[in-house]
N, C-alpha and C. Protein backbone atom coordinates (compact mmCIF):
# COMPACT_ATOMS: atom_id res chain seq x y z
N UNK A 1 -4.60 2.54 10.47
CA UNK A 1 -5.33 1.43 11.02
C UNK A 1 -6.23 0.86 9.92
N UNK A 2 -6.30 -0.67 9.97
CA UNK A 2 -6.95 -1.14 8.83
C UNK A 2 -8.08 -1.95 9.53
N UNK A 3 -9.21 -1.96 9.05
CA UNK A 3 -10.52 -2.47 9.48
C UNK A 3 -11.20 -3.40 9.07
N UNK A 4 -11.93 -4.34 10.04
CA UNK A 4 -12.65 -5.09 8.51
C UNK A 4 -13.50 -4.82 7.84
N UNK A 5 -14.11 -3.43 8.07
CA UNK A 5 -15.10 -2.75 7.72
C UNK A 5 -14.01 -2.05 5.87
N UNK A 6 -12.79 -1.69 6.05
CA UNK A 6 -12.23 -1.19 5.07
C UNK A 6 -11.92 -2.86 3.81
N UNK A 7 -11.82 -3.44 4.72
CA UNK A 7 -11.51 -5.32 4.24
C UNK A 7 -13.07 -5.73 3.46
N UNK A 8 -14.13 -5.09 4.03
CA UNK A 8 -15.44 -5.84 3.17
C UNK A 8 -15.45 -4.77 2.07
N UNK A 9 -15.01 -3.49 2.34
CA UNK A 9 -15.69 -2.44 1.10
C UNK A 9 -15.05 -2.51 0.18
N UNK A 10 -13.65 -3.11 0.09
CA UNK A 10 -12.92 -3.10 -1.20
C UNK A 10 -12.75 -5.00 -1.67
N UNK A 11 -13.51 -5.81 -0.84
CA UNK A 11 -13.60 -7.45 -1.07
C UNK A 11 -12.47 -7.53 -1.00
N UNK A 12 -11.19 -7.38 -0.12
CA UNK A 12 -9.94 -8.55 0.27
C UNK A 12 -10.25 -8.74 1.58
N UNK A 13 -9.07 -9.74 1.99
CA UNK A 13 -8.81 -10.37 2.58
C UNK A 13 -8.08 -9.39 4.15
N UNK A 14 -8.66 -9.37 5.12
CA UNK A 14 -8.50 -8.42 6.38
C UNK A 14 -6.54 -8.27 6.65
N UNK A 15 -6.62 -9.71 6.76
CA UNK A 15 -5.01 -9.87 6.63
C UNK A 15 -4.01 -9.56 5.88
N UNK A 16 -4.81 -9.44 4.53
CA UNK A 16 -3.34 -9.20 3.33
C UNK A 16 -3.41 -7.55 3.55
N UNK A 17 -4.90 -7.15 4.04
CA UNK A 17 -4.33 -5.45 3.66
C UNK A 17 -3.73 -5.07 5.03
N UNK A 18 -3.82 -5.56 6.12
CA UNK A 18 -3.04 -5.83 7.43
C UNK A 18 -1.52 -5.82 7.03
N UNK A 19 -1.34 -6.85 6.32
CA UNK A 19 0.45 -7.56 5.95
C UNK A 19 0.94 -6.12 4.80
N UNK A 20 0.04 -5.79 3.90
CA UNK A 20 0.60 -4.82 3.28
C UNK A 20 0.50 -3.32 3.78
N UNK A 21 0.28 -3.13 5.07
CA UNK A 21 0.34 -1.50 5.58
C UNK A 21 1.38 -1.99 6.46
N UNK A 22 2.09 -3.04 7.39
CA UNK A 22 3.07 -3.35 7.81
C UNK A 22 4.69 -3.50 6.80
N UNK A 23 4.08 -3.81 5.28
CA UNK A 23 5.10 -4.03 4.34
C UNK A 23 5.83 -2.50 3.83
N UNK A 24 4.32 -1.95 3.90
CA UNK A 24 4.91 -0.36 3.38
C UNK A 24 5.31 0.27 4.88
N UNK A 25 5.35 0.25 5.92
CA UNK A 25 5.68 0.85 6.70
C UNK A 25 7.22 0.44 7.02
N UNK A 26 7.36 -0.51 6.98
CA UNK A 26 8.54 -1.63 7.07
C UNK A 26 9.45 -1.22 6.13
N UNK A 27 8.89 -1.29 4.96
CA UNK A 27 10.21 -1.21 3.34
C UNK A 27 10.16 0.17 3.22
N UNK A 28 9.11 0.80 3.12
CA UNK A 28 9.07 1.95 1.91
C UNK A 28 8.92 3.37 3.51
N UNK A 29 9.04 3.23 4.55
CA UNK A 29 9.86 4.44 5.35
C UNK A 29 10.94 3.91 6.27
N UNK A 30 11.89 5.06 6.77
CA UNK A 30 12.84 4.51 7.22
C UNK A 30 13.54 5.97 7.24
N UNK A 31 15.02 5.63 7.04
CA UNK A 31 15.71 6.25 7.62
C UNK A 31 15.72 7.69 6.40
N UNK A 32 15.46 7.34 5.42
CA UNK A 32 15.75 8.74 4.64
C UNK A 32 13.88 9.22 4.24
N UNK A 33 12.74 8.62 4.60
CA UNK A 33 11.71 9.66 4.33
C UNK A 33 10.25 8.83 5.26
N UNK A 34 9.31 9.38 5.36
CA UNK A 34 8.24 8.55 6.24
C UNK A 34 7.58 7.64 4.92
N UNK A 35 6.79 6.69 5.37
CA UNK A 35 5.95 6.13 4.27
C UNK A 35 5.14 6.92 3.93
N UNK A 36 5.02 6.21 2.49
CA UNK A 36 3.54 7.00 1.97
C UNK A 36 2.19 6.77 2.55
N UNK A 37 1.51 7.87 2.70
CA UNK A 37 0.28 7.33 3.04
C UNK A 37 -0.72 7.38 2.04
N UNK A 38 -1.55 6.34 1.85
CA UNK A 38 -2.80 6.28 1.07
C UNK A 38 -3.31 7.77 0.49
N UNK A 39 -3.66 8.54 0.99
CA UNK A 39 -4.10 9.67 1.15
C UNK A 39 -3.63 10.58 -0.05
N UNK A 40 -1.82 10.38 0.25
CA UNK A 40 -1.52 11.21 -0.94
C UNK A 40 -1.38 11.19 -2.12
N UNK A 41 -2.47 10.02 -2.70
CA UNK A 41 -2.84 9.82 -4.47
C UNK A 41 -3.60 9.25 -4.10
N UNK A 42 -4.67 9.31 -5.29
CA UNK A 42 -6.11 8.76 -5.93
C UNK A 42 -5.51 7.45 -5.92
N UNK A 43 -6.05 6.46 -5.30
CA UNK A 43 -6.25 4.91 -5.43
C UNK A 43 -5.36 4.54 -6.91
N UNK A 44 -6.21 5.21 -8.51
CA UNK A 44 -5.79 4.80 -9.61
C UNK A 44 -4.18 5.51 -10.16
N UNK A 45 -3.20 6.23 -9.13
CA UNK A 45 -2.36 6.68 -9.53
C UNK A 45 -1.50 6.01 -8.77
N UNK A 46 -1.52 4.94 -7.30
CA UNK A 46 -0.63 4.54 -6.90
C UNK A 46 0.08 3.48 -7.41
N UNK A 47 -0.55 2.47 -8.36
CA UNK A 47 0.26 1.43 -9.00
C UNK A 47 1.32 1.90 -10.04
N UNK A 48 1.69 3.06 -10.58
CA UNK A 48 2.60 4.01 -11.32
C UNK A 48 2.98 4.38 -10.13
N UNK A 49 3.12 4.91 -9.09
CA UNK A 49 3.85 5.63 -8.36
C UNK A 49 4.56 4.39 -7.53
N UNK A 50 4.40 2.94 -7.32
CA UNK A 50 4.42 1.65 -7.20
C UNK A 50 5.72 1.62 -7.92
N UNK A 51 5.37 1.61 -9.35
CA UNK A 51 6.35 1.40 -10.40
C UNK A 51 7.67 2.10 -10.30
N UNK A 52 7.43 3.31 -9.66
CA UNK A 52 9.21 4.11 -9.64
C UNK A 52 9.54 3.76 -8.26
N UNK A 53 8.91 3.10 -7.04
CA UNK A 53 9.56 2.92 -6.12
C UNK A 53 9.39 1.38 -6.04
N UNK A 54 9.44 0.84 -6.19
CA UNK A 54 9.64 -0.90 -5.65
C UNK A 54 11.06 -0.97 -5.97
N UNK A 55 11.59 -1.01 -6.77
CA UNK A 55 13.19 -1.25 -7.49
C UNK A 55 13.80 -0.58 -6.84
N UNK A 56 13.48 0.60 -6.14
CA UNK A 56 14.68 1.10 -4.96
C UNK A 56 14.38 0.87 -3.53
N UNK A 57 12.97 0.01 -3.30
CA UNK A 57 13.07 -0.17 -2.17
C UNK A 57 13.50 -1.89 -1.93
N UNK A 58 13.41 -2.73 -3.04
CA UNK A 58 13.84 -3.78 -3.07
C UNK A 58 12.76 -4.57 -2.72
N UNK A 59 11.22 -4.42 -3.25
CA UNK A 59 10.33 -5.02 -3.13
C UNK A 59 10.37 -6.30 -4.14
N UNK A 60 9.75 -7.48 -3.57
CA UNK A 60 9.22 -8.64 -4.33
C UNK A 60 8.18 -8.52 -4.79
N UNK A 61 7.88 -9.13 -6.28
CA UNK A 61 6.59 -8.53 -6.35
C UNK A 61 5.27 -9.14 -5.45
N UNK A 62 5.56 -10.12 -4.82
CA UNK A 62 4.29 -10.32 -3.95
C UNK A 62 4.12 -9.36 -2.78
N UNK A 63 5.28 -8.71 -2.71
CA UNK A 63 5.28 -7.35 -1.52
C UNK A 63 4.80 -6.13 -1.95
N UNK A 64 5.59 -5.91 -3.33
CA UNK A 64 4.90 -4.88 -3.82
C UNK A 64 3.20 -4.98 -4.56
N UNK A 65 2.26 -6.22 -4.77
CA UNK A 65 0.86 -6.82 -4.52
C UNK A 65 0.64 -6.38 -3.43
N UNK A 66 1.09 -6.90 -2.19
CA UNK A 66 0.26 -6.43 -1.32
C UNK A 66 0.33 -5.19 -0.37
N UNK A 67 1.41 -4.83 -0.80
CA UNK A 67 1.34 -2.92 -0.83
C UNK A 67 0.13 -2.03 -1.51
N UNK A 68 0.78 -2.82 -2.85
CA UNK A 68 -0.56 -1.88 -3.67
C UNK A 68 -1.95 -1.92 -3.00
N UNK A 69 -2.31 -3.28 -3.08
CA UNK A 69 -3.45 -3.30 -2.79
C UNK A 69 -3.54 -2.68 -1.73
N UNK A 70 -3.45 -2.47 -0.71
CA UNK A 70 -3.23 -1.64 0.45
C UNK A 70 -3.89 -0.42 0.50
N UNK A 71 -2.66 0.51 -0.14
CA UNK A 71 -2.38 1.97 -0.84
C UNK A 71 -3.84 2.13 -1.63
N UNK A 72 -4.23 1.11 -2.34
CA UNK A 72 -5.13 1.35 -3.26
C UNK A 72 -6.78 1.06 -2.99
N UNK A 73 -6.86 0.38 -1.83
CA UNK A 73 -7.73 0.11 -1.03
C UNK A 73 -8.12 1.08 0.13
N UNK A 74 -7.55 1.83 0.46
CA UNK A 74 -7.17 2.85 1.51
C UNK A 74 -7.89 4.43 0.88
N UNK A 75 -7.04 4.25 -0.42
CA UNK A 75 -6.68 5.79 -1.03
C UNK A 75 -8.36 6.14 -1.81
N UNK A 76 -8.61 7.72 -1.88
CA UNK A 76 -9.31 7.97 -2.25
C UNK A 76 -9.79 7.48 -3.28
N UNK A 77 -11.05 6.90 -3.72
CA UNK A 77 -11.38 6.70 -4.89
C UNK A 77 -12.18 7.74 -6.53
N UNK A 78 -10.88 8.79 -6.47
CA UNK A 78 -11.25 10.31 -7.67
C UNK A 78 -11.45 9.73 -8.97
């Protein structure tokens, strides 16, 4: 669940991190594994972990933007 309380602490936009936890839930789980959740990497390791999955999930990069930001907005900040 995304908040606007999570939307003011990282300054985006309520909607894009809305559109990108629907994008990763949508593209990146499915039939062969669940999505990732925020949780399981430090904020600064998900845009590399971004990098080995967009090309097999067939992300655009404005999908895979507002994934990241998402993931990275969400995820612990270590």
């Amino acid at each position: 669940m995304v908040t606007a309380g999570d939307a003011a602490r990282v300054h985006v936009d309520l909607a894009e991190l809305r559109e990108g936890r629907e994008l990763l839930v949508r593209k990146c789980g499915g039939a062969c594994h669940l999505a990732p959740v925020p949780a399981d990497h430090a904020a600064a390791e998900w845009p590399g972990k971004l990098d080995e999955m967009s090309a097999r999930a067939g992300l655009k990069p404005e999908q895979r933007q507002l994934i990241e930001m998402y993931l990275t907005a969400m995820a612990e900040q270590r």
